[in-house]
Protein backbone atom coordinates (compact mmCIF):
# COMPACT_ATOMS: atom_id res chain seq x y z
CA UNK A 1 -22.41 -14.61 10.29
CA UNK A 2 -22.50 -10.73 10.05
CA UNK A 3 -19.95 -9.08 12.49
CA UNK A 4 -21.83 -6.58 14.70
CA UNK A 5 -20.87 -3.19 15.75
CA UNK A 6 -19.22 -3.13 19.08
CA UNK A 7 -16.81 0.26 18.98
CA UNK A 8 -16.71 4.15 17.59
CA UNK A 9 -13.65 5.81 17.21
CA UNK A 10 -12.84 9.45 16.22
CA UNK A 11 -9.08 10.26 15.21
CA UNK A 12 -7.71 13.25 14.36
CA UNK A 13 -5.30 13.56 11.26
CA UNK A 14 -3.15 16.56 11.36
CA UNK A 15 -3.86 18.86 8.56
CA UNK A 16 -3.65 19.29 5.72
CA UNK A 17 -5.16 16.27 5.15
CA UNK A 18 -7.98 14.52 2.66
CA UNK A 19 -9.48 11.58 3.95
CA UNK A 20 -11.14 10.71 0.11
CA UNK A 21 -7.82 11.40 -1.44
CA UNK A 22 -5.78 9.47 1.36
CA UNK A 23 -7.75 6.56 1.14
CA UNK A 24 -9.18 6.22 -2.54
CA UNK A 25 -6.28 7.19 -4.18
CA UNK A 26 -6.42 8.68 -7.92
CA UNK A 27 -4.76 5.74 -9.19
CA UNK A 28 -6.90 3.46 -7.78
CA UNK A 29 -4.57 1.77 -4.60
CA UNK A 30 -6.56 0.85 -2.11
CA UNK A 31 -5.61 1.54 1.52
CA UNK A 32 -6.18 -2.13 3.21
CA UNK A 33 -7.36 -4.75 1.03
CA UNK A 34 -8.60 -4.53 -3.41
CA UNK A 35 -11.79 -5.64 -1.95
CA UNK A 36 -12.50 -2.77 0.45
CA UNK A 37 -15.45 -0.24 -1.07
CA UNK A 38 -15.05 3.40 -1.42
CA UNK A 39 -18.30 5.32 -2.43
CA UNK A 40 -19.39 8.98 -1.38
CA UNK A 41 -16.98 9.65 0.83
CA UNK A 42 -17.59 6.07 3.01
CA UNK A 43 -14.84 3.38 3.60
CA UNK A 44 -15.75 -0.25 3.90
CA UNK A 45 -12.61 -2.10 4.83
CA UNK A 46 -10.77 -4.36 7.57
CA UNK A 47 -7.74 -4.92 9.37
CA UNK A 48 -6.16 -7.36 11.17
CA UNK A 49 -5.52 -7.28 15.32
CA UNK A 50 -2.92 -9.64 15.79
CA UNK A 51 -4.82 -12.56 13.59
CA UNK A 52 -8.35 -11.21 14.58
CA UNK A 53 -10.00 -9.98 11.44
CA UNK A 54 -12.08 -6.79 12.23
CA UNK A 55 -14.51 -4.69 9.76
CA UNK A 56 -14.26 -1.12 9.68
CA UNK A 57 -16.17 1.78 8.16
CA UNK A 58 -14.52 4.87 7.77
CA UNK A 59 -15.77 8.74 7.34
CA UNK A 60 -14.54 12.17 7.62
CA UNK A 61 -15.18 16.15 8.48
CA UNK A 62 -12.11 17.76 7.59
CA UNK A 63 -9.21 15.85 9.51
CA UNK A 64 -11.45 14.29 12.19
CA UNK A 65 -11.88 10.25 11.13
CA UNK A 66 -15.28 8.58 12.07
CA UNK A 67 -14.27 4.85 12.60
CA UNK A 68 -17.34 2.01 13.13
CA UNK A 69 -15.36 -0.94 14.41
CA UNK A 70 -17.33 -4.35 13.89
CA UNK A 71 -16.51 -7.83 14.72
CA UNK A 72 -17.53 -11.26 16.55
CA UNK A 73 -16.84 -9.94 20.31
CA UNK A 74 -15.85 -6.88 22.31
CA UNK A 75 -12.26 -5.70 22.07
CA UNK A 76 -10.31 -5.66 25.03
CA UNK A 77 -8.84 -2.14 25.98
CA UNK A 78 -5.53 -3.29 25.02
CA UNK A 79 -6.99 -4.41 21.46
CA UNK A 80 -8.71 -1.16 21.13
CA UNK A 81 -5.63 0.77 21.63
CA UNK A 82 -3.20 -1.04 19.26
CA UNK A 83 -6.15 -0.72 16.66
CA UNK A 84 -5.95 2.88 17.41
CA UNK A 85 -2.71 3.64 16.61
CA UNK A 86 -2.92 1.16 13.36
CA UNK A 87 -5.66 3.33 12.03
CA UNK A 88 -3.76 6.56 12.70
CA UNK A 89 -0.56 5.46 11.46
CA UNK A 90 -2.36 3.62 8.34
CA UNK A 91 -3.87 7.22 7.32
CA UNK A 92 -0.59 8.61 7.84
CA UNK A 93 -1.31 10.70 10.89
CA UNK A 94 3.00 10.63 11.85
CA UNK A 95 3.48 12.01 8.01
CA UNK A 96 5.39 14.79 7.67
CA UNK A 97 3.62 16.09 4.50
CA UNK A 98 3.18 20.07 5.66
CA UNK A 99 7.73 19.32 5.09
CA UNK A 100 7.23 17.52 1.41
CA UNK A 101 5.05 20.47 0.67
CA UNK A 102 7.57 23.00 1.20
CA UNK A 103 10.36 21.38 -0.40
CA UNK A 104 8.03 20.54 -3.36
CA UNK A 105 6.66 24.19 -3.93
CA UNK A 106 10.51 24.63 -5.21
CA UNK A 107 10.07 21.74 -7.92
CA UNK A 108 8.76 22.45 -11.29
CA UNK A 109 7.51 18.86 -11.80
CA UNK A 110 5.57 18.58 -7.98
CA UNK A 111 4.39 22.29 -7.56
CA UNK A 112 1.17 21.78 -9.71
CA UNK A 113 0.62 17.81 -8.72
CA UNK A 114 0.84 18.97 -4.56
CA UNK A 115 -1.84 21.17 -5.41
CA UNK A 116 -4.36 18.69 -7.22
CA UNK A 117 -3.57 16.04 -4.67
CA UNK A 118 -3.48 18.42 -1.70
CA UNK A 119 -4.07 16.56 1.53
CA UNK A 120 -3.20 13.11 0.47
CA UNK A 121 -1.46 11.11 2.47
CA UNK A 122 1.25 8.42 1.77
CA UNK A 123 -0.96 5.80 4.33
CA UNK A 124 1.09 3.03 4.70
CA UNK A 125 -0.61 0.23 6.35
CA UNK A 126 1.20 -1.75 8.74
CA UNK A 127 0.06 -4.98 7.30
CA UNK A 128 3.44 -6.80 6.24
CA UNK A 129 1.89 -9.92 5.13
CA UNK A 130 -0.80 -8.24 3.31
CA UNK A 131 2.09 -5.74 1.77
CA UNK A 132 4.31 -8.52 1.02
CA UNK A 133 1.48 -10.58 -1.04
CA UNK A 134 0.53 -7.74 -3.21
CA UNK A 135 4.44 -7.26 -4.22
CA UNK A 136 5.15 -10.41 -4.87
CA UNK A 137 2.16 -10.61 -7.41
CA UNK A 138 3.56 -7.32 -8.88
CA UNK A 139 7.15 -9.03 -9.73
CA UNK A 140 7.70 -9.10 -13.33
CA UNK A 141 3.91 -8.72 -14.54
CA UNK A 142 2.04 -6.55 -16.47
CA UNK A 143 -0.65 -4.54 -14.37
CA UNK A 144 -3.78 -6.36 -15.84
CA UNK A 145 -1.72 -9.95 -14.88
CA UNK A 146 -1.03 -8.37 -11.54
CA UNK A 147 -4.39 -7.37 -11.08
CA UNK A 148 -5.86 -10.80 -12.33
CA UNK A 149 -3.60 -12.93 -9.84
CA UNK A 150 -4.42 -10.19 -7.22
CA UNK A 151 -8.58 -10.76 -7.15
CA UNK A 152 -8.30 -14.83 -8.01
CA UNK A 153 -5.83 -15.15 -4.73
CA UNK A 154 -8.28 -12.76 -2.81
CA UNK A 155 -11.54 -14.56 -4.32
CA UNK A 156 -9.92 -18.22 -3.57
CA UNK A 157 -7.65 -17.85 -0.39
CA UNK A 158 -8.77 -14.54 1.49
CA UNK A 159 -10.68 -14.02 4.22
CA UNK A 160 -14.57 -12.73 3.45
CA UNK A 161 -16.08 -11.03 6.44
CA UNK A 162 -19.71 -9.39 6.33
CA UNK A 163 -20.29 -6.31 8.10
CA UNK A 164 -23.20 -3.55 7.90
CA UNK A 165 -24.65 -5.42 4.97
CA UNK A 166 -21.30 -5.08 3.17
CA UNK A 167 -18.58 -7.94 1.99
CA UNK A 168 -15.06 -7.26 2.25
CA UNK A 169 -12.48 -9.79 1.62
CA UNK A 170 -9.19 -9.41 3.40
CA UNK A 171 -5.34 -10.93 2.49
CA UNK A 172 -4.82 -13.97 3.88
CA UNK A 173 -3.59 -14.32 7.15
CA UNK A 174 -0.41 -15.80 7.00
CA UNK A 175 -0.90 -18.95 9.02
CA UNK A 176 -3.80 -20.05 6.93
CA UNK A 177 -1.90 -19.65 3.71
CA UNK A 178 1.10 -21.73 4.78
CA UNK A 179 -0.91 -24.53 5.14
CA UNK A 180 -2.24 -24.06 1.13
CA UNK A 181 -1.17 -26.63 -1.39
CA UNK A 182 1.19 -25.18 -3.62
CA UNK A 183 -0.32 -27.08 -6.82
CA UNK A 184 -4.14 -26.30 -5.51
CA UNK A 185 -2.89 -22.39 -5.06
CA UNK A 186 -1.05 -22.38 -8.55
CA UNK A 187 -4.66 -23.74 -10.23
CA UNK A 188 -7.34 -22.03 -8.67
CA UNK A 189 -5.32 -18.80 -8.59
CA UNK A 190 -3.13 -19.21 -11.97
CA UNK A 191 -0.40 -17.29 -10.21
CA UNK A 192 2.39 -19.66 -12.29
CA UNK A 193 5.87 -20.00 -10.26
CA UNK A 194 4.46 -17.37 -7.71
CA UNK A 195 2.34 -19.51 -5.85
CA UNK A 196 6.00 -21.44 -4.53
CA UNK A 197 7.03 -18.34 -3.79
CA UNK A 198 3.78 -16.27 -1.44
CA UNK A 199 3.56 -19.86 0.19
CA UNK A 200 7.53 -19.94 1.21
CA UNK A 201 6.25 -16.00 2.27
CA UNK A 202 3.62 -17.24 4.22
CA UNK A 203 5.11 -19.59 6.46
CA UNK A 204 8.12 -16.92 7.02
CA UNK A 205 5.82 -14.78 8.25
CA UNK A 206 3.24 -17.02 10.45
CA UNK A 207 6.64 -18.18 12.11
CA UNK A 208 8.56 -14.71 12.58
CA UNK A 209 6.27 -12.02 12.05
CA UNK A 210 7.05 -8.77 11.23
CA UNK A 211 5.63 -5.41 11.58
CA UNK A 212 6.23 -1.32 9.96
CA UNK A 213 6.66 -0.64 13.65
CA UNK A 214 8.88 -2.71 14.46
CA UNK A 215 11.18 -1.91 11.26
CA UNK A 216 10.59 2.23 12.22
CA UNK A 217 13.04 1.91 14.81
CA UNK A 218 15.58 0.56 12.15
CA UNK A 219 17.75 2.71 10.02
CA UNK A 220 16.34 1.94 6.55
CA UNK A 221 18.97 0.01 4.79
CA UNK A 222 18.46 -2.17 7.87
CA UNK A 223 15.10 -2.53 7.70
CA UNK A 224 14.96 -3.47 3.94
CA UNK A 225 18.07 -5.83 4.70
CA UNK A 226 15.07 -7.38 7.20
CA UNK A 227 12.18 -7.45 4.35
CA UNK A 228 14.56 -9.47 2.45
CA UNK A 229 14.86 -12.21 5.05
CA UNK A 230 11.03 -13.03 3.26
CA UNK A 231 11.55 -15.65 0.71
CA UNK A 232 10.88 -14.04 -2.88
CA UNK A 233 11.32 -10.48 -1.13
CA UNK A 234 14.12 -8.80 -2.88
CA UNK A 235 15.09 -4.89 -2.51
CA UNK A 236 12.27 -3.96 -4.84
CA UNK A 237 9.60 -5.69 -3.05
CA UNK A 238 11.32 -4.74 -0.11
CA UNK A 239 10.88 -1.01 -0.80
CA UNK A 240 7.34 -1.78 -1.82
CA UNK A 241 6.35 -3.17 1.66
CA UNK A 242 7.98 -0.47 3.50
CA UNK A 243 6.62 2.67 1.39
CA UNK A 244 9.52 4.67 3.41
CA UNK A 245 11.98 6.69 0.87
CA UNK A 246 13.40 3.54 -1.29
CA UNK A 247 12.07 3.98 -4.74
CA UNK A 248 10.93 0.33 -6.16
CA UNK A 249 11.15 1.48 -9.61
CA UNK A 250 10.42 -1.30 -12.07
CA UNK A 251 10.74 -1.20 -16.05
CA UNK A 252 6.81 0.68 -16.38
CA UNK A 253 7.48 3.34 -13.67
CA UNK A 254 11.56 3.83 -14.50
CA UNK A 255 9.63 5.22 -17.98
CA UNK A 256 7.57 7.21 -16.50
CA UNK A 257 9.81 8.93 -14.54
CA UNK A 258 12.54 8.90 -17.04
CA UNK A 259 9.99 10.79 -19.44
CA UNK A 260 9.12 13.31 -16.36
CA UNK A 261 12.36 13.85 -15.46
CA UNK A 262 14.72 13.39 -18.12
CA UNK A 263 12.15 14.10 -20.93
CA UNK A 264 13.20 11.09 -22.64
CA UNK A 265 12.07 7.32 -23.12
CA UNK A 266 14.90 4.90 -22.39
CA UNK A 267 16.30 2.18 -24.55
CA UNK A 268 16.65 -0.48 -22.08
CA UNK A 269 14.77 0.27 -19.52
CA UNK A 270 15.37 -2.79 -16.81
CA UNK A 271 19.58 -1.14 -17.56
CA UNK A 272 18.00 2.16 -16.84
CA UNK A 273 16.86 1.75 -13.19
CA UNK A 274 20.22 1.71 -11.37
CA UNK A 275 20.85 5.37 -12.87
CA UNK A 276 17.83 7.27 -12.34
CA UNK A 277 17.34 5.75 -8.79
CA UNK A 278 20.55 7.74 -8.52
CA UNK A 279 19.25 10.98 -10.25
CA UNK A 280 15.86 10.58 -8.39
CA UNK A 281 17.63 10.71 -4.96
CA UNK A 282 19.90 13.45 -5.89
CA UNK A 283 16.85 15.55 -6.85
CA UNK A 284 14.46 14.82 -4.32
CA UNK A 285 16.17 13.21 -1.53
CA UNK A 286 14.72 12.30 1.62
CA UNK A 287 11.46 13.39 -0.33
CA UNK A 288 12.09 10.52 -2.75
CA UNK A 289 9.20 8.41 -1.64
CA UNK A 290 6.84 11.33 -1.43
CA UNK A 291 7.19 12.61 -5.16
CA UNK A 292 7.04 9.03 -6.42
CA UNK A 293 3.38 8.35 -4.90
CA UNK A 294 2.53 12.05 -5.44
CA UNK A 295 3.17 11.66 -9.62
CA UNK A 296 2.21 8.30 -9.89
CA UNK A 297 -1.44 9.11 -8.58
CA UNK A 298 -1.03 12.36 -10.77
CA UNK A 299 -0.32 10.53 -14.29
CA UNK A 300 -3.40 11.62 -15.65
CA UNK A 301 -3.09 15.11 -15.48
CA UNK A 302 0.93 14.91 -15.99
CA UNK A 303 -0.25 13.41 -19.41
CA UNK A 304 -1.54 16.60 -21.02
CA UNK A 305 1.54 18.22 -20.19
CA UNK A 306 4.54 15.43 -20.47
CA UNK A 307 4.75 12.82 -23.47
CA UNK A 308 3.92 9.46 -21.36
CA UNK A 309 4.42 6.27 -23.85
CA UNK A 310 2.81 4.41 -21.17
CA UNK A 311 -0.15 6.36 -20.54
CA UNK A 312 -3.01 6.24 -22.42
């Protein structure tokens, strides 16, 4: 049955900001779920409140967010608050991107990309389980496998919920995939020796769940050293989920960057990552996480300028 409208909410982002850019990113990452819908300039998405799911349609004038809030009862005030602040957070409202933008104005290779992508936000999500499922089907896959395994889980094992004559389909909640056959999630979803390990994932997280706030009030090599406590969640995952200043470079984007950077395509790339990890942070520090998003959503454009193997 159709969740009905039962809350408004207006935020305000602090500018500069760009809600289209923020959430319907140039290289197509979605900000809650793959099976949210973007289309002129209107969000169609959902979140979870603790395990409620809740359908939400999103707008904006300038930095001001227009939030429709629909679901199967009232929320309480208490509800309604945390929801709030996951929203806010989630479109990256405690960024500190007016800082990224002055120390990228000094560097040759973000000057141009800040300005095409001005007002985009990072937006992490606090959604751990939802975070941790996508980066465990990004381990050691090509982007179309990734992206296959991705929509079969979602189409299979998520959780559909109607809304304002829309469907969205959320991750699973964690609880519900715990209780999955491993054999009946490897068929239906053809996700191979994955399926052992988002299950193992699953009932981590339905028994000791986590959250980005939470893990905030860690120092960050303590908070990753947490993530990793997730069975099948390495560092690289790890710094996936978090979306802090880690770089989760794998053996597509340590190309990329080498070719940016460096202006040259490495032999062995997977032997490659430890080094420029090291010659990423020494260029870009604290910004790190910032430059990586910003130039992976500006590949496009990069690649009339910089010779991308892997573009194209």
């Amino acid at each position: 049955m159709p969740f009905a409208e039962h809350h408004r909410i207006i935020l305000t982002i602090p500018e500069p900001f760009h809600f289209s850019r923020t959430v319907a990113k140039p290289a197509t990452w979605h900000w809650s779920t793959p099976e949210e819908m973007f289309h002129d300039g209107i969000l169609w998405t959902g979140v979870y409140v603790g395990d409620v799911p809740l359908g939400l349609k999103m707008s904006a004038v300038k930095n001001k967010v227009n939030v429709t809030v629909f679901s199967d009862t009232v929320l309480t005030s208490k509800e309604l608050s945390l929801l709030q602040s996951t929203i806010w957070s989630g479109l990256g409202g405690d960024e500190d991107l007016a800082g990224f933008y002055q120390f990228a104005r000094n560097d040759m290779l973000l000057s141009e990309t800040i300005e095409r992508l001005f007002g985009m936000r990072l937006a992490t999500l606090d959604d751990v389980p939802g975070r941790t499922f996508l980066a465990i089907l990004l381990q050691m896959a090509p982007m179309k496998r990734s992206d296959q395994m991705i929509t079969a889980l979602l189409h299979h094992f998520g959780n559909r919920i109607e809304f304002d004559g829309k469907m969205v389909i959320l991750w699973p909640r964690p609880r519900d995939l715990s209780s999955v056959d491993v054999d009946d999630l490897r068929k239906k979803a053809n996700l191979g020796y994955r399926a052992g390990r988002l299950i193992q994932a699953a009932r981590f997280l339905a028994e000791t769940p986590i959250t980005l706030r939470s893990l905030s009030t860690l120092p960050e090599k303590e908070a990753i050293a947490e993530l990793t406590r997730i069975p099948g969640v390495g560092d690289y995952s790890a710094g996936i989920i978090l979306g802090k200043t880690s770089l989760p470079l794998d053996v597509w984007s340590v190309v990329i960057m080498s070719e940016l950077v460096l202006g040259r395509t490495p032999e062995n790339p997977r032997e490659a990552i430890s080094g420029l990890i090291s010659v990423l942070t020494e260029r870009w520090g604290r910004w790190r996480w910032y430059a990586f998003v910003y130039l992976l959503n500006d590949l496009e454009n990069l690649s009339k300028t910089y010779r991308l193997s892997r573009i194209g």
